[in-house]
Each structure stands twice: as structure tokens, then as C-alpha cells.
C-alpha atoms as a PDB file:
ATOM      1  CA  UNK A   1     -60.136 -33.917  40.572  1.00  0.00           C
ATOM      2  CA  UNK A   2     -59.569 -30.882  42.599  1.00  0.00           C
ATOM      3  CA  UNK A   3     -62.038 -27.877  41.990  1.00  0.00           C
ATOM      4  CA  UNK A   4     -60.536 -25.412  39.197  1.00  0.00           C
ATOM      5  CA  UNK A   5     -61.051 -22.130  40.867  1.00  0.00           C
ATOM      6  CA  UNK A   6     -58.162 -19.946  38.832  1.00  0.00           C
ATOM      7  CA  UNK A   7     -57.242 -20.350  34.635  1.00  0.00           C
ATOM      8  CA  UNK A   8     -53.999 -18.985  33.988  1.00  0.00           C
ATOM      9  CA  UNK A   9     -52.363 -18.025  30.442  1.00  0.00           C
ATOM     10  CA  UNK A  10     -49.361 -17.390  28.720  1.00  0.00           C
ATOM     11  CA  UNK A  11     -49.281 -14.498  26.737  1.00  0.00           C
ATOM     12  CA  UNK A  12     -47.405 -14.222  23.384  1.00  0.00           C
ATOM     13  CA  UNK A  13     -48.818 -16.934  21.150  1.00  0.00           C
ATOM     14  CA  UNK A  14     -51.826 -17.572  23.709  1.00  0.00           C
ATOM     15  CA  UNK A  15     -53.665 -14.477  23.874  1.00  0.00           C
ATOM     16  CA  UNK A  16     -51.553 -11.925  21.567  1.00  0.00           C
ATOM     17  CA  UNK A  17     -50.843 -12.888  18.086  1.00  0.00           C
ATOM     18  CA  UNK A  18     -47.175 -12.239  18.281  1.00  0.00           C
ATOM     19  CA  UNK A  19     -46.416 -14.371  14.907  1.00  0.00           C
ATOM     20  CA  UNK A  20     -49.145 -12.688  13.363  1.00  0.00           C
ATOM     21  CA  UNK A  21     -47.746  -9.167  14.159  1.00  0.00           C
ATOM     22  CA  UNK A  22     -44.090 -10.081  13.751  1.00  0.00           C
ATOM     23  CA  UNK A  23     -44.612 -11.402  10.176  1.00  0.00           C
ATOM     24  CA  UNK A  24     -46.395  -8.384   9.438  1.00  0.00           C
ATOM     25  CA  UNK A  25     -43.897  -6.092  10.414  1.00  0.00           C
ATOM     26  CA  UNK A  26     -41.191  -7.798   9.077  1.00  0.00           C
ATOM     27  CA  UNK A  27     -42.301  -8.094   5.593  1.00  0.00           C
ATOM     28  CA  UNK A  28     -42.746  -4.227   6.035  1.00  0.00           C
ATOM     29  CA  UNK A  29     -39.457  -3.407   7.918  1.00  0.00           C
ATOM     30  CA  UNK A  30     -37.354  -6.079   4.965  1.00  0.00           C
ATOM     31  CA  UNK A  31     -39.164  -4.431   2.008  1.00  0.00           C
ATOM     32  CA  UNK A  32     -37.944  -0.933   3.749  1.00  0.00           C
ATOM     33  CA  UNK A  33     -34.271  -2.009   3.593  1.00  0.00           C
ATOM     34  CA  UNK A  34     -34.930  -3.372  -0.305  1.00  0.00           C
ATOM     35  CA  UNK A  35     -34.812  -6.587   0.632  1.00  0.00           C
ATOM     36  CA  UNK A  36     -37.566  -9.138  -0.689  1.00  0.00           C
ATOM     37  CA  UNK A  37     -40.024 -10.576   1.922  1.00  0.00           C
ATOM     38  CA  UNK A  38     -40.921 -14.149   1.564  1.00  0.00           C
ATOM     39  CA  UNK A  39     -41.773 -16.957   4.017  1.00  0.00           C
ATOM     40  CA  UNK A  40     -37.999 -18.043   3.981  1.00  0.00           C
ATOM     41  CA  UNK A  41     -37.361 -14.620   5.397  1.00  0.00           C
ATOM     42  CA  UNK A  42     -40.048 -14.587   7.891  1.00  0.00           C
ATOM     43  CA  UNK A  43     -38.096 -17.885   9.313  1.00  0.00           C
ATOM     44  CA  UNK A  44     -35.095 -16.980   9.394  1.00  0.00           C
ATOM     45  CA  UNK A  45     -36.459 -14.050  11.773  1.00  0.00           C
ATOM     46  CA  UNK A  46     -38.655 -16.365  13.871  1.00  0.00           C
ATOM     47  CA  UNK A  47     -35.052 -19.084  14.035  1.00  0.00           C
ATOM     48  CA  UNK A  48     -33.016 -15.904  14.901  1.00  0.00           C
ATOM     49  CA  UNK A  49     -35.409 -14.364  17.486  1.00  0.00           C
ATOM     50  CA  UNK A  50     -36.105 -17.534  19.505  1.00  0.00           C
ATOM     51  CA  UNK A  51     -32.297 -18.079  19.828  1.00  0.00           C
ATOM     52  CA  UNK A  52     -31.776 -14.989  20.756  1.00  0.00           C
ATOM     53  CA  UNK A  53     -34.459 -14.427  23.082  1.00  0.00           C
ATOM     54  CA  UNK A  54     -33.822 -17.374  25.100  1.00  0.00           C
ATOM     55  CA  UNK A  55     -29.937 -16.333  25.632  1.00  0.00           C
ATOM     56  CA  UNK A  56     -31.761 -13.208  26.686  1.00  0.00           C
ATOM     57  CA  UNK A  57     -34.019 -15.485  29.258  1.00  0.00           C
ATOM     58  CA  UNK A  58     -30.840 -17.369  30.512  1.00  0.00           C
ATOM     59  CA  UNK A  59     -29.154 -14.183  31.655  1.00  0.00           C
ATOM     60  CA  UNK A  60     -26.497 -14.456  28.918  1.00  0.00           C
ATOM     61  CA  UNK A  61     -27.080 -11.368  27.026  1.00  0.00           C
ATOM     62  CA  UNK A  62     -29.284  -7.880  27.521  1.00  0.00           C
ATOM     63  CA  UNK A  63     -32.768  -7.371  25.834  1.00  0.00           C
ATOM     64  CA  UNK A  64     -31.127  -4.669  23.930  1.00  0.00           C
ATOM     65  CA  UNK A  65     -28.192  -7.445  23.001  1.00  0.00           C
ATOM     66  CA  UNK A  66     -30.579  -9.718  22.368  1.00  0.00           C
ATOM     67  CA  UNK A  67     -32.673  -7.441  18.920  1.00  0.00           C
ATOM     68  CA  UNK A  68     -28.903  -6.532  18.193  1.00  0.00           C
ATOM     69  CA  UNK A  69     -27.956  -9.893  17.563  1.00  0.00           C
ATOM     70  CA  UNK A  70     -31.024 -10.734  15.456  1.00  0.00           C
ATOM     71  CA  UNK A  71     -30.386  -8.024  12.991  1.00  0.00           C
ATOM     72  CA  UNK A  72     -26.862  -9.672  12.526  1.00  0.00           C
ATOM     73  CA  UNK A  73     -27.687 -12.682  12.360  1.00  0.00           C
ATOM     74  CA  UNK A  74     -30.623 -12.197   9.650  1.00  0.00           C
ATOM     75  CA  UNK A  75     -30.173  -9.099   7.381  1.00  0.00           C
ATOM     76  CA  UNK A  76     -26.328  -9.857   6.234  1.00  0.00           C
ATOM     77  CA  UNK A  77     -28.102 -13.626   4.689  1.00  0.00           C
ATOM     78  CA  UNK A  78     -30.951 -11.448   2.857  1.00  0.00           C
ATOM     79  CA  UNK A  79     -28.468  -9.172   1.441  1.00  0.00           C
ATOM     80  CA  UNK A  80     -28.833  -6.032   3.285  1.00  0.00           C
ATOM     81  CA  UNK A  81     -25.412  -4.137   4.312  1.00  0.00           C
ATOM     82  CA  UNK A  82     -26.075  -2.786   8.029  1.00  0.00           C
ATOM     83  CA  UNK A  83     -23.598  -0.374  10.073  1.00  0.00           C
ATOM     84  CA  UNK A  84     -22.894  -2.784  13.131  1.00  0.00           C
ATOM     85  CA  UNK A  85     -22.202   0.056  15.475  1.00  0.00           C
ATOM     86  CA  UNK A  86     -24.296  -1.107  18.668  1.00  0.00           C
ATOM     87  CA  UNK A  87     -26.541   2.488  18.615  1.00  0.00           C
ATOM     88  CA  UNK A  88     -27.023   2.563  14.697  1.00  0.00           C
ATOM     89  CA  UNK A  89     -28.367  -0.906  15.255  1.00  0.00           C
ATOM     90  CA  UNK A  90     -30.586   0.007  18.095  1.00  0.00           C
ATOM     91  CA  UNK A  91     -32.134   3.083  15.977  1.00  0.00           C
ATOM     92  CA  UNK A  92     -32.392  -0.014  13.429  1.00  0.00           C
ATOM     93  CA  UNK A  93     -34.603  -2.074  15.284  1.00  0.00           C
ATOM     94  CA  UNK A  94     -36.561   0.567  16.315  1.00  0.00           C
ATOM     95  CA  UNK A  95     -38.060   1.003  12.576  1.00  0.00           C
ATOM     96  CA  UNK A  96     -38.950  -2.914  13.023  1.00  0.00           C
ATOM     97  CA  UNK A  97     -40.620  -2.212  16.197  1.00  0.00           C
ATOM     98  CA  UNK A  98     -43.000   0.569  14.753  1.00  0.00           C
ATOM     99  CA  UNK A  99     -44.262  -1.960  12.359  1.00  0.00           C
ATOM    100  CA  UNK A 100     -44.406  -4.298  15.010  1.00  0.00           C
ATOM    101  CA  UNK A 101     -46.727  -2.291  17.236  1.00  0.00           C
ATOM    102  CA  UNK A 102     -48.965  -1.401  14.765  1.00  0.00           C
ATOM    103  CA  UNK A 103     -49.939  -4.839  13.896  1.00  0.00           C
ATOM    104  CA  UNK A 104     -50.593  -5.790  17.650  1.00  0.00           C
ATOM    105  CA  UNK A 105     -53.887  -7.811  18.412  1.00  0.00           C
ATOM    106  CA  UNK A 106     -55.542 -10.181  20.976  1.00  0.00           C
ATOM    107  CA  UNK A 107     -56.676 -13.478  18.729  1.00  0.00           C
ATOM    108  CA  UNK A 108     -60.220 -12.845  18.173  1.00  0.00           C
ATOM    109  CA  UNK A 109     -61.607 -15.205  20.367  1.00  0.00           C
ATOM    110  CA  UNK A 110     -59.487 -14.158  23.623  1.00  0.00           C
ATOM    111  CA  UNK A 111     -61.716 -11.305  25.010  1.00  0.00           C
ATOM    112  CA  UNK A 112     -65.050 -13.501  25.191  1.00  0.00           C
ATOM    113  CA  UNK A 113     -63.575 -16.333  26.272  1.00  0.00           C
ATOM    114  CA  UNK A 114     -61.973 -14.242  29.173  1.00  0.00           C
ATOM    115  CA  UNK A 115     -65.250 -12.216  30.265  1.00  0.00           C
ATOM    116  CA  UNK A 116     -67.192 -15.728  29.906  1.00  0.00           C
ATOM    117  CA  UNK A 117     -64.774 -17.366  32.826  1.00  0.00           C
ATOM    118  CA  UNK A 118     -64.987 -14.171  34.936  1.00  0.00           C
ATOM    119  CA  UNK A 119     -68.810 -14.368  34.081  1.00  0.00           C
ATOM    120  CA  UNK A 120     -68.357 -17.917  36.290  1.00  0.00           C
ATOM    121  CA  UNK A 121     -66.360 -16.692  39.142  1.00  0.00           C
ATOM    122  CA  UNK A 122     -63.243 -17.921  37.908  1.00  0.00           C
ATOM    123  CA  UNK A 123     -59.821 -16.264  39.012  1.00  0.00           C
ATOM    124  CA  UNK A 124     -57.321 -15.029  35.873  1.00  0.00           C
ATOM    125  CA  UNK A 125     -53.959 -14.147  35.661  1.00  0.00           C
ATOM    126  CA  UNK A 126     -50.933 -14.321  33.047  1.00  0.00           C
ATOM    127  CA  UNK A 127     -47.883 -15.367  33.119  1.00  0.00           C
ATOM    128  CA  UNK A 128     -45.017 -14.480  30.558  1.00  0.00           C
ATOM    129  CA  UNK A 129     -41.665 -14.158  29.617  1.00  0.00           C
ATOM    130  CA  UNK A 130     -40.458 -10.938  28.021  1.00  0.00           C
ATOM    131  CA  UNK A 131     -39.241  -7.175  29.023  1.00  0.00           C
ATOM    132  CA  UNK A 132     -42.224  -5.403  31.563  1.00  0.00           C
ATOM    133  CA  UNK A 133     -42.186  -2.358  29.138  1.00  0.00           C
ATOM    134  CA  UNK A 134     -43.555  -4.229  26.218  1.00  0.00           C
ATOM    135  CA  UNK A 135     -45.533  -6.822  27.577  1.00  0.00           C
ATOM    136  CA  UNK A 136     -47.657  -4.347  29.467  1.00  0.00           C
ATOM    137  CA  UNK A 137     -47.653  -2.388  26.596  1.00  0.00           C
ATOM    138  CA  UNK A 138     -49.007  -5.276  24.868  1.00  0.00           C
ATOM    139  CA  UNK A 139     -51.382  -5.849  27.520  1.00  0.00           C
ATOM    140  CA  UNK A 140     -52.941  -2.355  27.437  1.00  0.00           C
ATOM    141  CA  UNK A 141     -52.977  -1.823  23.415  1.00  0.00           C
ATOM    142  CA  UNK A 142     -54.940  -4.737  23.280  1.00  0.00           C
ATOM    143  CA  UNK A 143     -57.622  -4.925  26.455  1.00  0.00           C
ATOM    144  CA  UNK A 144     -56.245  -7.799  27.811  1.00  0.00           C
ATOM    145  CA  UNK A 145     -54.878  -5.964  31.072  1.00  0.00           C
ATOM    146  CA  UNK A 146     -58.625  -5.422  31.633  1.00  0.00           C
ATOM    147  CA  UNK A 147     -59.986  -8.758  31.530  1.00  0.00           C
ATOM    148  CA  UNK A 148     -57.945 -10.572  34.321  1.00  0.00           C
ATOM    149  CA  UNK A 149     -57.177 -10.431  37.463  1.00  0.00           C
ATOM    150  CA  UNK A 150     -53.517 -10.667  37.956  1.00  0.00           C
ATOM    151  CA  UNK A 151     -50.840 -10.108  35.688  1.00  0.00           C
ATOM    152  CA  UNK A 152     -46.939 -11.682  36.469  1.00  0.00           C
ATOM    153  CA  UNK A 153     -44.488 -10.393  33.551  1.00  0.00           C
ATOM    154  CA  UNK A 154     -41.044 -11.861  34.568  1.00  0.00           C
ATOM    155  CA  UNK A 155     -38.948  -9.256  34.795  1.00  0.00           C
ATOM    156  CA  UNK A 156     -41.413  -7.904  37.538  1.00  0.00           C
ATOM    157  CA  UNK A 157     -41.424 -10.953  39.911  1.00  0.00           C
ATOM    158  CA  UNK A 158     -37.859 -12.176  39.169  1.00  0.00           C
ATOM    159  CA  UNK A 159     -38.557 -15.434  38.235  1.00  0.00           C
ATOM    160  CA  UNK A 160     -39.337 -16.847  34.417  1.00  0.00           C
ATOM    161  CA  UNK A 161     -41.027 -19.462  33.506  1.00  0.00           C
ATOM    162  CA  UNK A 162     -40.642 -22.803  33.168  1.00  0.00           C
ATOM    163  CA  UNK A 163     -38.993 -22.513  36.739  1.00  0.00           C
ATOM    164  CA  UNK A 164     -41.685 -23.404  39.569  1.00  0.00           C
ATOM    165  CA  UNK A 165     -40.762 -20.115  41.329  1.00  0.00           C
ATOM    166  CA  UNK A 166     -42.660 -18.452  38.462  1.00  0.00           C
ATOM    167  CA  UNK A 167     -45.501 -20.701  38.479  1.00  0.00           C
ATOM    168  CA  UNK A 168     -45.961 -20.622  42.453  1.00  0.00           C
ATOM    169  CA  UNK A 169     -45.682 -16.841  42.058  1.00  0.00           C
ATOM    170  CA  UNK A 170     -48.672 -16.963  39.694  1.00  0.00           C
ATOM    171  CA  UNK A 171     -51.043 -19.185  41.879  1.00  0.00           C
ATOM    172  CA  UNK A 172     -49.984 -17.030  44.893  1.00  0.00           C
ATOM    173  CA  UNK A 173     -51.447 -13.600  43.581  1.00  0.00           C
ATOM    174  CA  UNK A 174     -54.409 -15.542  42.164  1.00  0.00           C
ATOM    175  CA  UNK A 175     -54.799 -16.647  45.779  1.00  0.00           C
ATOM    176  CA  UNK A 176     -55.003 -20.365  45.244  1.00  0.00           C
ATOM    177  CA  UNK A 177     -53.235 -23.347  45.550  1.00  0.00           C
ATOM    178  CA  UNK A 178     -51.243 -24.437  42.354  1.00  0.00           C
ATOM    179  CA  UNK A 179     -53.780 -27.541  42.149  1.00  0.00           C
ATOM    180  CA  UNK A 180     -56.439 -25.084  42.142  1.00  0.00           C
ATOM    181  CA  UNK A 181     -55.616 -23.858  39.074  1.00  0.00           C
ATOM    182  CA  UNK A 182     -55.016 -24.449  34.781  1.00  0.00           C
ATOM    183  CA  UNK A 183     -52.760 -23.057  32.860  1.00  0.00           C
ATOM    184  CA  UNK A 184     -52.544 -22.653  29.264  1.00  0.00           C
ATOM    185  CA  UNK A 185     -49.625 -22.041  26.637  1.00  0.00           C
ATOM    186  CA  UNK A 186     -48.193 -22.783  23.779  1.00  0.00           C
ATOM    187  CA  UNK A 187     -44.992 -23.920  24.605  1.00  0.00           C
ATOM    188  CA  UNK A 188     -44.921 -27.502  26.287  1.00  0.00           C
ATOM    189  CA  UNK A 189     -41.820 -27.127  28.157  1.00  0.00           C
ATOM    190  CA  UNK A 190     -41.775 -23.183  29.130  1.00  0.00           C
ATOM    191  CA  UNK A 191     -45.667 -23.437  29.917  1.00  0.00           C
ATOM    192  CA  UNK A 192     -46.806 -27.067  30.653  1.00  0.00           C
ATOM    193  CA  UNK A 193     -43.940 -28.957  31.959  1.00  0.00           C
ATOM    194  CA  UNK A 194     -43.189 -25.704  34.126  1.00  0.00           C
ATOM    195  CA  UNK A 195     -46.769 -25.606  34.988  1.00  0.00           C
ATOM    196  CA  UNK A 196     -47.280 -29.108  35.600  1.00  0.00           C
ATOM    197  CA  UNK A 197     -43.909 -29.240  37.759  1.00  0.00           C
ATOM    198  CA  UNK A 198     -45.547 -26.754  40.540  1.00  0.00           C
ATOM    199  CA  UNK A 199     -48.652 -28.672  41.002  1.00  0.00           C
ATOM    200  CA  UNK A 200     -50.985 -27.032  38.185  1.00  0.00           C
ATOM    201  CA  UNK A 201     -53.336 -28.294  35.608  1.00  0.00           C
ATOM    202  CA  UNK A 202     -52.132 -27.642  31.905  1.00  0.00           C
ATOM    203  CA  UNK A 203     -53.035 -27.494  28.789  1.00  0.00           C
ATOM    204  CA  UNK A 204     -51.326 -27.147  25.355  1.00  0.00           C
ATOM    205  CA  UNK A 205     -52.986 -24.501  22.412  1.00  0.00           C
ATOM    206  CA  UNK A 206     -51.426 -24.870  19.024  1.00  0.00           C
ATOM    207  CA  UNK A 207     -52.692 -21.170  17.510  1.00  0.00           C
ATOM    208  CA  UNK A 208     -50.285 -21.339  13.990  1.00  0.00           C
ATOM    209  CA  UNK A 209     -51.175 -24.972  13.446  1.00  0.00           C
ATOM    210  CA  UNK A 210     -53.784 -25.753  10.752  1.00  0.00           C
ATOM    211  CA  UNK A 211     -57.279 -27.212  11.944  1.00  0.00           C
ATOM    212  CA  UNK A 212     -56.182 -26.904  15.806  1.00  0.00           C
ATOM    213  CA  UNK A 213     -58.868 -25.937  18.294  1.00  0.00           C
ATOM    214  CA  UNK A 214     -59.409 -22.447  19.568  1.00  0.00           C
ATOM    215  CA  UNK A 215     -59.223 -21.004  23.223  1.00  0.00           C
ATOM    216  CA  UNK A 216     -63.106 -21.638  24.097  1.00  0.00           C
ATOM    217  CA  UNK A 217     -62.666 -25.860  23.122  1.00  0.00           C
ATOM    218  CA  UNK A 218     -59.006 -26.132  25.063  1.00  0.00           C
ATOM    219  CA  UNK A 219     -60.765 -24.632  28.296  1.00  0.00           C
ATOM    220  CA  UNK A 220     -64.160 -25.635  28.382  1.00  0.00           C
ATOM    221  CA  UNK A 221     -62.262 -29.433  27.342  1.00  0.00           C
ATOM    222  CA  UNK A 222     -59.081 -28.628  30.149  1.00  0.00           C
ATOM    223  CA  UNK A 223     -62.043 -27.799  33.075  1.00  0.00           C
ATOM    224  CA  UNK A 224     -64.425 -30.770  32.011  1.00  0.00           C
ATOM    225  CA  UNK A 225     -61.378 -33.247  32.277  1.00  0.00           C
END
């Protein structure tokens, strides 16, 4: 097996508690409209921003577009008149958002696990989908930015994963070849099949799924292999 010299991650789901934050705020952003949070709710959100964000990723529809269409598509089932008017919408989301932000954190185990492969010479970067603004937003509220080397957001380098472009991209800053290097995500076809397609090492983490293993196991088991 080729040397592992460079561990690359995904970030929402990987290393940020997205679901953790988003279910958070959106209990608080649905009780604010008078609406009733419950877990039905909560997936009907999730169902509504995955669609939504992936016709964002295939170029079909703006990021602003994209939290537009979520609002429709949820708050009408749960009840809750809304003015469709694109900017009332957009002043809308941003009351989401706010709840959202304040909820942001790194899973617990992220910042050790990080400083322990630097610690070993080890090269890190990230890779993820998403709009630059937040995700380095993300990146900063949280420390993250701080403990890797290289950070590849895709509206930055043009290319999202799972396309190799994004991948190659990746390996390239880290300064290795794509067999030099692991990547982890949550998402087997965005993350491992795109991973595994330009040469690299993956691994899957399953954070929301009772009993799985955490970051330090998936690694230590991904560079042992």
C-alpha cells in the first residue's frame, strides 16, 4: 500500500455538526412563525434542503434560489402563511440563519484528532461543497481553519465534488499524489466514489447513526489498512 502522507475531509457532517445546528435552529426559527417543531418537521427541512441544495450544486438554480425554494416547499405543509415575494423571503431565511449560526460547532472529537495527525507529519486539507462565504465562516467560528493545511471550498476552485477535478485539486495543494492521500466523508457517492475515482484512499463516517465509530477509530483504522 502506498505511504499515506496527506488525510483529507469533508466538511459538513464530517467535521461541523451541520444536522446538529440545523435542527437546532429550526425548531427555534418554526416555533418563531407559531408553528410546532417536531422530528417530522425537522425532515421535511433536511428532504427539502438536500433537494434543493443539490439543484443548487448542478448549476440549476442560485444559492439564494436555492433557501427560497426550501421555505416554499416546507412552511406552506406546517401551516405557516409566508409572503412569496423573492426579498420578503430572503429577509425570511435570514431569521433561520441567525439561529443557525449560533448553534455552529466542530464534533467534539475533530480538533484532537486533527492536531494528533499534524503531531505525525501528516498533510490536511478539506474539501466541500457549499457557498465560500459560509463555509469559511464555518471554518473560522469553529477553529477548524486553524488546524489544516489547505482548505478547497468549491465555489473557490470551480470544481465540486464528486467530480475528479475537485479531488485532483485537493491532492494538488496538499502537494501529493492522489494515492498519497485518504479522504473522509459522509456521503459515499459525493465523497468516496468521487474520491476513490481520482486515485485516493476513502473512507466512510456515519456521525447521525447510532453506535457508529468516531473520527479517531475511522482514521487510525483507514491508515492501518
Amino acid at each position: 500500500m502506498t505511504e499515506i502522507r496527506a488525510v483529507g475531509f469533508d466538511l459538513d457532517g464530517t467535521l461541523f455538526d451541520h444536522r446538529g445546528a440545523a435542527s437546532t435552529a429550526v425548531d427555534a426559527f418554526l416555533s418563531s412563525l407559531g408553528a410546532h417543531p417536531s422530528a417530522a418537521a425537522r425532515e421535511l427541512w433536511f428532504a427539502a434542503e438536500e433537494a434543493e441544495f443539490e439543484r443548487w450544486r448542478s448549476g440549476l438554480i442560485t444559492f439564494q434560489e436555492q433557501r427560497r425554494r426550501r421555505l416554499l416547499a416546507v412552511l406552506p405543509q406546517l401551516g405557516v402563511a409566508i409572503d412569496e415575494a423573492p426579498h420578503r423571503l430572503d429577509l425570511l431565511f435570514v431569521d433561520y440563519l441567525s439561529a443557525y449560526r449560533a448553534a455552529w460547532q466542530a464534533f467534539p472529537d475533530v480538533l484532537d484528532v486533527l492536531a494528533s495527525l499534524r503531531s505525525k507529519g501528516v498533510r490536511l486539507g478539506i474539501l466541500t461543497n457549499g457557498s465560500a462565504e459560509q463555509q469559511w465562516d464555518k471554518l473560522q467560528a469553529t477553529g477548524i481553519h486553524e488546524s489544516v493545511d489547505v482548505i478547497c471550498i468549491s465555489e473557490e476552485i470551480g470544481a465540486q465534488k464528486p467530480s475528479r477535478e475537485a479531488f485532483e485539486t485537493l491532492a494538488q495543494r496538499l502537494e501529493v499524489a492522489p494515492a498519497e492521500c485518504l479522504f473522509i466523508g459522509d456521503d459515499p457517492r459525493h465523497d468516496l466514489a468521487g474520491a476513490r475515482a481520482a486515485g485516493m484512499h476513502a473512507a466512510l463516517i456515519e456521525r447521525y447513526r447510532e453506535g457508529s465509530g468516531g473520527l479517531a477509530g475511522i482514521v487510525h483504522s483507514a491508515l492501518a489498512g
